[in-house]
N, C-alpha and C. Protein backbone atom coordinates (compact mmCIF):
# COMPACT_ATOMS: atom_id res chain seq x y z
N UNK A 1 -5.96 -19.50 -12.38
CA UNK A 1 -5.15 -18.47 -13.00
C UNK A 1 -3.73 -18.98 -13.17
N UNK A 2 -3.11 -18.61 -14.53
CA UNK A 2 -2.21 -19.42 -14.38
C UNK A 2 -0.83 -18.28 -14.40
N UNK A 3 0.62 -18.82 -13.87
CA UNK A 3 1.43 -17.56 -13.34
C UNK A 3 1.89 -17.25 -14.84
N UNK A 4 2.32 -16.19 -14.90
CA UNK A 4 2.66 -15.15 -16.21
C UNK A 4 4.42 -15.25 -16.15
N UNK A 5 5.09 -15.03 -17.27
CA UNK A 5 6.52 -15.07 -17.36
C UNK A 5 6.81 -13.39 -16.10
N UNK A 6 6.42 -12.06 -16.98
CA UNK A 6 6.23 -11.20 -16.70
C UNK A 6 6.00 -10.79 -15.13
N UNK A 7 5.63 -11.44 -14.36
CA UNK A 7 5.33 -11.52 -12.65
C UNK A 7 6.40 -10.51 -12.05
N UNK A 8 6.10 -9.79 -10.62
CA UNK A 8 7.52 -8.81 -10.72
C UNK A 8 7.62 -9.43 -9.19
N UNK A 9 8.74 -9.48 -8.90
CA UNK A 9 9.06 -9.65 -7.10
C UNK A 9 9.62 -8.08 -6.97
N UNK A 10 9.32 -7.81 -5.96
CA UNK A 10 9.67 -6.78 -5.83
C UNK A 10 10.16 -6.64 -3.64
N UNK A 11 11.37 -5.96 -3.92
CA UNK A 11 12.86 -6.50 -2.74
C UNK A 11 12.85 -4.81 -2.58
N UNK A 12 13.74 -4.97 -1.10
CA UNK A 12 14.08 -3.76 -0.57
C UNK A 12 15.54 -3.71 -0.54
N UNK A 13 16.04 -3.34 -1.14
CA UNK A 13 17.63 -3.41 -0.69
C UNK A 13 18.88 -5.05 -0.94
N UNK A 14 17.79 -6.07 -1.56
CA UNK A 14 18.32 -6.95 -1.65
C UNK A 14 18.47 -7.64 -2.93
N UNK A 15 19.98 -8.12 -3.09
CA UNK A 15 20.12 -8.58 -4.60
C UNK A 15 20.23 -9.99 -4.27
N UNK A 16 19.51 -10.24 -6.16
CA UNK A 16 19.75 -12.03 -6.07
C UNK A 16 21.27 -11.96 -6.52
N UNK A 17 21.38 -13.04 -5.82
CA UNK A 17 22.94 -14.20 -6.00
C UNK A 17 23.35 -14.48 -7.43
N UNK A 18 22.47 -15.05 -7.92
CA UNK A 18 22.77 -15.89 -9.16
C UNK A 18 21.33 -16.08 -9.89
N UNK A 19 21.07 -16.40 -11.06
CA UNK A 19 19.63 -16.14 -11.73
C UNK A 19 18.96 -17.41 -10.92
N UNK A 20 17.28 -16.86 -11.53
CA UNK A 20 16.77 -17.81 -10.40
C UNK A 20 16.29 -18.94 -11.68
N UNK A 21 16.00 -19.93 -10.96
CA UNK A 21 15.44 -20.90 -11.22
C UNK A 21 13.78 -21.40 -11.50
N UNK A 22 13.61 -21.92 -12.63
CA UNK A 22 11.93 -21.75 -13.04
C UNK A 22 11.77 -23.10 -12.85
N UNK A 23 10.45 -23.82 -12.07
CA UNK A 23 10.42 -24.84 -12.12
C UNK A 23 8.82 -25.39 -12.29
N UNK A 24 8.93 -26.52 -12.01
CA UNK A 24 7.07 -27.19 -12.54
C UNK A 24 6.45 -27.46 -11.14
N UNK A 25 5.10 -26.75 -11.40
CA UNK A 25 4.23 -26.40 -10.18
C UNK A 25 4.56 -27.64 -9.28
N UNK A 26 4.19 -27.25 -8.02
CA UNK A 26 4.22 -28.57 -6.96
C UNK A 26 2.80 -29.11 -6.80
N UNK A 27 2.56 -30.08 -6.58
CA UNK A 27 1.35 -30.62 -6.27
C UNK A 27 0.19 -30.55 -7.47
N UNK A 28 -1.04 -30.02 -7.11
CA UNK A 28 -1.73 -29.55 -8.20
C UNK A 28 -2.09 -27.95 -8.16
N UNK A 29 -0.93 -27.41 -7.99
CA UNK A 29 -1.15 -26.17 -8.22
C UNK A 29 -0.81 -25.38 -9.22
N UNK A 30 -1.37 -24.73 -10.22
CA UNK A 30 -1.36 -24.32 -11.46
C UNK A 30 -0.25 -23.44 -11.35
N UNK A 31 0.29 -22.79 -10.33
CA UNK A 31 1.55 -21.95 -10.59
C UNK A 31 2.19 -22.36 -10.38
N UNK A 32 3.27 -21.65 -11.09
CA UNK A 32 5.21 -22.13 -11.73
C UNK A 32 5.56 -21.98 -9.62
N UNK A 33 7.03 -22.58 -9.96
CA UNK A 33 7.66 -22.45 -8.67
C UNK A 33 8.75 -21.01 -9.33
N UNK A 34 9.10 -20.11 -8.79
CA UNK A 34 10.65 -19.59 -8.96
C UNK A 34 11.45 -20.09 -8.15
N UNK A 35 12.78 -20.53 -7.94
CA UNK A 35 13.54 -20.56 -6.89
C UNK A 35 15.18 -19.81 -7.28
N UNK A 36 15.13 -19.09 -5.99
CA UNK A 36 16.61 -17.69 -6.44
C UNK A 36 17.02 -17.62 -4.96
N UNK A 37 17.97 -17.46 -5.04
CA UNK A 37 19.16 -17.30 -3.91
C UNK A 37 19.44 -15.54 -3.74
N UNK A 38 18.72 -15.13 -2.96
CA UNK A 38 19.07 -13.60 -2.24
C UNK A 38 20.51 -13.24 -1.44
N UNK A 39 20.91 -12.56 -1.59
CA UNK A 39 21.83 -11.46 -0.57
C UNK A 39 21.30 -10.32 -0.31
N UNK A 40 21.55 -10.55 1.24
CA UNK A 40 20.83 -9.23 1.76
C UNK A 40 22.30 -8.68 2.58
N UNK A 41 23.23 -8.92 2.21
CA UNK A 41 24.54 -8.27 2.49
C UNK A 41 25.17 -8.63 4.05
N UNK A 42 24.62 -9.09 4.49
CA UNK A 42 24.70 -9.72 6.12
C UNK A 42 25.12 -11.05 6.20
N UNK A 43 26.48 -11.62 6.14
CA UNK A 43 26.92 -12.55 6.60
C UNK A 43 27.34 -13.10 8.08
N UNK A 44 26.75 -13.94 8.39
CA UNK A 44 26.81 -14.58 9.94
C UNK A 44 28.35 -15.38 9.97
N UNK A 45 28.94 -15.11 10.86
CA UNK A 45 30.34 -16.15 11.12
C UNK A 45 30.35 -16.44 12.92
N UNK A 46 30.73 -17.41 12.82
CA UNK A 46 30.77 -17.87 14.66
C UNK A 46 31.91 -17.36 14.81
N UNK A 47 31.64 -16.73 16.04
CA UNK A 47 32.93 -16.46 17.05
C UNK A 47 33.14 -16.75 18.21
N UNK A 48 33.83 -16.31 19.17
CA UNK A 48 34.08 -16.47 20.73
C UNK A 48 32.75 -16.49 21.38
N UNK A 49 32.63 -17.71 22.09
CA UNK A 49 31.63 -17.28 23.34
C UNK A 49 31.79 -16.57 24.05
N UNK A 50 30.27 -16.14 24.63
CA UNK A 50 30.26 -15.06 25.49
C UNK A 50 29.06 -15.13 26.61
N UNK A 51 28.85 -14.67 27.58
CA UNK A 51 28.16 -14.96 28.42
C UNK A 51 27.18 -13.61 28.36
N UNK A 52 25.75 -14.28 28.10
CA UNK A 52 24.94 -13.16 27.63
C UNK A 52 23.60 -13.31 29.33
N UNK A 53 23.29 -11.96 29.69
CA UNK A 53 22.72 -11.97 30.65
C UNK A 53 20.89 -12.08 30.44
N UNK A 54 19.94 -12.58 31.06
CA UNK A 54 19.04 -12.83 30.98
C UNK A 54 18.17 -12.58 31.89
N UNK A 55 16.58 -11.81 32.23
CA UNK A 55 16.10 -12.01 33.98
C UNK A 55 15.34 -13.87 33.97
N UNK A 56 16.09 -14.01 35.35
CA UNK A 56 15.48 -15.20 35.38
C UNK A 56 14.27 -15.01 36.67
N UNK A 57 12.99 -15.18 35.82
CA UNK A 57 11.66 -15.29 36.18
C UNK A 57 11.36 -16.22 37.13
N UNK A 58 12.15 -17.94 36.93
CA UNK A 58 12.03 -18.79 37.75
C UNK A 58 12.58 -18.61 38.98
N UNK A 59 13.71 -17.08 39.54
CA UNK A 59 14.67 -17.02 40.54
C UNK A 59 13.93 -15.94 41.33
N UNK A 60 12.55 -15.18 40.89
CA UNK A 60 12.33 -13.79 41.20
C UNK A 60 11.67 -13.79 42.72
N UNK A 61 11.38 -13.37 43.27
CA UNK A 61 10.86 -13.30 44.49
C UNK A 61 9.85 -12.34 44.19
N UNK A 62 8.54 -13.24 43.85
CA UNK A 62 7.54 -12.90 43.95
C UNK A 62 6.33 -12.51 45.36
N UNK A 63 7.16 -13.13 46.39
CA UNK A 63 6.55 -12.39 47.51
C UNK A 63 6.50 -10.71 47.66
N UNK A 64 8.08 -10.39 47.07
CA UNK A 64 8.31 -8.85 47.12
C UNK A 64 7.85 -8.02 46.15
N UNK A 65 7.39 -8.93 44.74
CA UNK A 65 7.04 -8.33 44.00
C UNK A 65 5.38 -8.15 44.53
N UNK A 66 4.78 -8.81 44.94
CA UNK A 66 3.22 -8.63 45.68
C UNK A 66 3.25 -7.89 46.35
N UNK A 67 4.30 -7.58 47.13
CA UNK A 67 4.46 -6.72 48.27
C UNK A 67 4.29 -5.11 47.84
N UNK A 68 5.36 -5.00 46.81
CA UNK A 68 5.43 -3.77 46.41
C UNK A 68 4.61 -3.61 45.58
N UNK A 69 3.69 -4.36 44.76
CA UNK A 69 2.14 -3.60 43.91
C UNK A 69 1.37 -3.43 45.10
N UNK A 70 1.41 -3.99 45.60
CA UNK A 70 0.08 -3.90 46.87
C UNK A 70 0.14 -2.53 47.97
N UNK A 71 1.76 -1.81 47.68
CA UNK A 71 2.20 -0.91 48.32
C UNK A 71 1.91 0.47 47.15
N UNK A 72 1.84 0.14 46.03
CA UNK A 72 1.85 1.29 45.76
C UNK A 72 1.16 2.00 45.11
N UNK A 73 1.00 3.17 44.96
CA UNK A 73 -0.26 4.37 45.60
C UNK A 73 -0.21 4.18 43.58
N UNK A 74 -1.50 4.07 43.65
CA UNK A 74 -2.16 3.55 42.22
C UNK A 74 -2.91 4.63 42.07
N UNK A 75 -3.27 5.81 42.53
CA UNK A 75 -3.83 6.66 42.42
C UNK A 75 -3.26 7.76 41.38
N UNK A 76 -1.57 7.41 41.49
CA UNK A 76 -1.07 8.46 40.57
C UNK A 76 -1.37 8.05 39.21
N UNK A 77 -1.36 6.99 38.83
CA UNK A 77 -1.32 6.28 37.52
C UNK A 77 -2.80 6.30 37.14
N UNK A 78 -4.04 6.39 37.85
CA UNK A 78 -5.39 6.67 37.84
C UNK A 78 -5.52 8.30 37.19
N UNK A 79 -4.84 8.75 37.64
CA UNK A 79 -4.75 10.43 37.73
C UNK A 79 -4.58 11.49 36.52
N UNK A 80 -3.63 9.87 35.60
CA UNK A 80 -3.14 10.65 34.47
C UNK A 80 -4.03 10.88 33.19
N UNK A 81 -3.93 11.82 32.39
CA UNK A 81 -4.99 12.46 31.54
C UNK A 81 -5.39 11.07 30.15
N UNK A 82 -3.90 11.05 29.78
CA UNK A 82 -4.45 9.53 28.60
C UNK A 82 -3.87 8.73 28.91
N UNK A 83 -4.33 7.33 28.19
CA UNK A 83 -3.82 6.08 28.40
C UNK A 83 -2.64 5.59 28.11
N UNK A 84 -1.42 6.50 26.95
CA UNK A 84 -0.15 6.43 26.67
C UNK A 84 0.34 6.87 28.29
N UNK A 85 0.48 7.91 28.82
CA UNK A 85 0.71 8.39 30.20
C UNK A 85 0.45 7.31 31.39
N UNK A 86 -1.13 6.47 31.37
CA UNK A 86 -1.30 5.90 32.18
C UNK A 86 -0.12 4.70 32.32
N UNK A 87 -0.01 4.13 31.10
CA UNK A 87 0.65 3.01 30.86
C UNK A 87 2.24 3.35 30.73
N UNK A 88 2.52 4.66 30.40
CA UNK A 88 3.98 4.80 30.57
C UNK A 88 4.33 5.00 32.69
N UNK A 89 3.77 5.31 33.38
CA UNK A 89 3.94 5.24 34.68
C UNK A 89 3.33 3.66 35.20
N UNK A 90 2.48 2.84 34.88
CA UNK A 90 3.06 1.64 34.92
C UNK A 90 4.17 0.53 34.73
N UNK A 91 4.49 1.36 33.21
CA UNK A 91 5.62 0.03 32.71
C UNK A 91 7.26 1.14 33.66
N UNK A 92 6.73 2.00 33.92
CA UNK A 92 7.83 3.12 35.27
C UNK A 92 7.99 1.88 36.40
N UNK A 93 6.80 1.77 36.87
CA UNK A 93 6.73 1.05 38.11
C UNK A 93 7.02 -0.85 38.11
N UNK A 94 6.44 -1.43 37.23
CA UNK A 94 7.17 -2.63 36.43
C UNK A 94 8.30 -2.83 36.40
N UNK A 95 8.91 -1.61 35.83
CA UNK A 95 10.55 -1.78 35.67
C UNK A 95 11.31 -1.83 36.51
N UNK A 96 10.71 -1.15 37.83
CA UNK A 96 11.22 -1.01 39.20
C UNK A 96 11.48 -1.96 39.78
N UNK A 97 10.20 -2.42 39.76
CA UNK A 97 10.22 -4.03 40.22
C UNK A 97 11.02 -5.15 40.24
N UNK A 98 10.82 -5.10 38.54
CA UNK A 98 11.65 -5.87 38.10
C UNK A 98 13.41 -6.15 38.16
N UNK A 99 13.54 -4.97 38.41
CA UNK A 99 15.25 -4.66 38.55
C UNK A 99 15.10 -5.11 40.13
N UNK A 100 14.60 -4.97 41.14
CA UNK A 100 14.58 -4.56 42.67
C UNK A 100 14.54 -6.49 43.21
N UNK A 101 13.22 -7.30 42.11
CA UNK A 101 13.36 -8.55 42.98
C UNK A 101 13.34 -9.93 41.49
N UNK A 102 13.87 -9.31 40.06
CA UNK A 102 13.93 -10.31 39.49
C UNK A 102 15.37 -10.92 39.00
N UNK A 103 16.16 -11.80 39.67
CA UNK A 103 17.30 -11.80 39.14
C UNK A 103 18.06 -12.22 37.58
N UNK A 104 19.26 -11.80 37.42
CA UNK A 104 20.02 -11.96 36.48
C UNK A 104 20.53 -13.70 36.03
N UNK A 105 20.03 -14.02 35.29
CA UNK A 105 21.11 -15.56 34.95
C UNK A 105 21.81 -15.17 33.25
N UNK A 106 23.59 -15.72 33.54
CA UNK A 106 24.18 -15.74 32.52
C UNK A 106 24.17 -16.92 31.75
N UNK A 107 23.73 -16.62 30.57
CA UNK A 107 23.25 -17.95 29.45
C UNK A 107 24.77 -17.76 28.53
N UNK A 108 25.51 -18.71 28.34
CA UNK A 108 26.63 -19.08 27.72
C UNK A 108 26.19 -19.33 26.38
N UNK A 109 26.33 -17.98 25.08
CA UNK A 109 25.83 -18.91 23.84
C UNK A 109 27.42 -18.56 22.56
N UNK A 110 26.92 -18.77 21.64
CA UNK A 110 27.95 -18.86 20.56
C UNK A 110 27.41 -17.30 20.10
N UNK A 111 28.39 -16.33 19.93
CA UNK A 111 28.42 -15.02 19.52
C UNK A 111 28.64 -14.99 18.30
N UNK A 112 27.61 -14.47 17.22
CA UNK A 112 27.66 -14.52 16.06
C UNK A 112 27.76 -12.93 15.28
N UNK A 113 28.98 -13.22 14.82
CA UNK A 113 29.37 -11.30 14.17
C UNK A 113 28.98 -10.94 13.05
N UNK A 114 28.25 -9.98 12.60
CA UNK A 114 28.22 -9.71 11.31
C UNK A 114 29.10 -9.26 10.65
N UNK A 115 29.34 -9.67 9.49
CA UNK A 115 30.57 -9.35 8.75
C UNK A 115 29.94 -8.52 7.36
């Protein structure tokens, strides 16, 4: 099948740059290339570093984290009527956890602002 002038792209919210470009198929593939330069209105600029926080998994104390599943009463989370419920009082108890024995590491990166 071969591509038609007529073809529509069709974008959400985003304009091309400048007209696009028609070019000759790549390889042996019977369709045209387009190539066009989009704006989607979001420009990236570097700014100040900043120290962005992270849990570090490799620091966690997983003894305490065994400790406390093995402690706790699993019966409530058994109890509940559907599986959105079941799983929202798990990822309850997860989170607990997680705050209680997984620690924080600050990762130093380049802060990028939208303009």
């Amino acid at each position: 099948m071969r591509c038609r002038g007529e073809d529509l792209v069709f974008t959400k919210g985003i304009c091309l740059r400048d007209e696009g470009e028609h070019e000759c198929p790549l390889g042996k593939s019977d369709c045209d290339v387009l190539r066009f330069k989009l704006d989607n209105g979001m420009d990236m600029v570097k700014g100040d570093t900043y120290k962005e926080e992270k849990l570090n998994y490799a620091k966690a104390n997983y003894n305490h984290l065994r400790e406390f599943f093995s402690e706790m009463d699993w019966s409530v989370v058994y109890q509940e009527a559907d599986i959105e419920s079941k799983y929202d009082k798990f990822m309850d108890a997860q989170n607990t956890a997680v705050e209680r024995f997984v620690p924080y590491h600050r990762m130093k990166t380049k802060k990028k602002t939208v303009v």
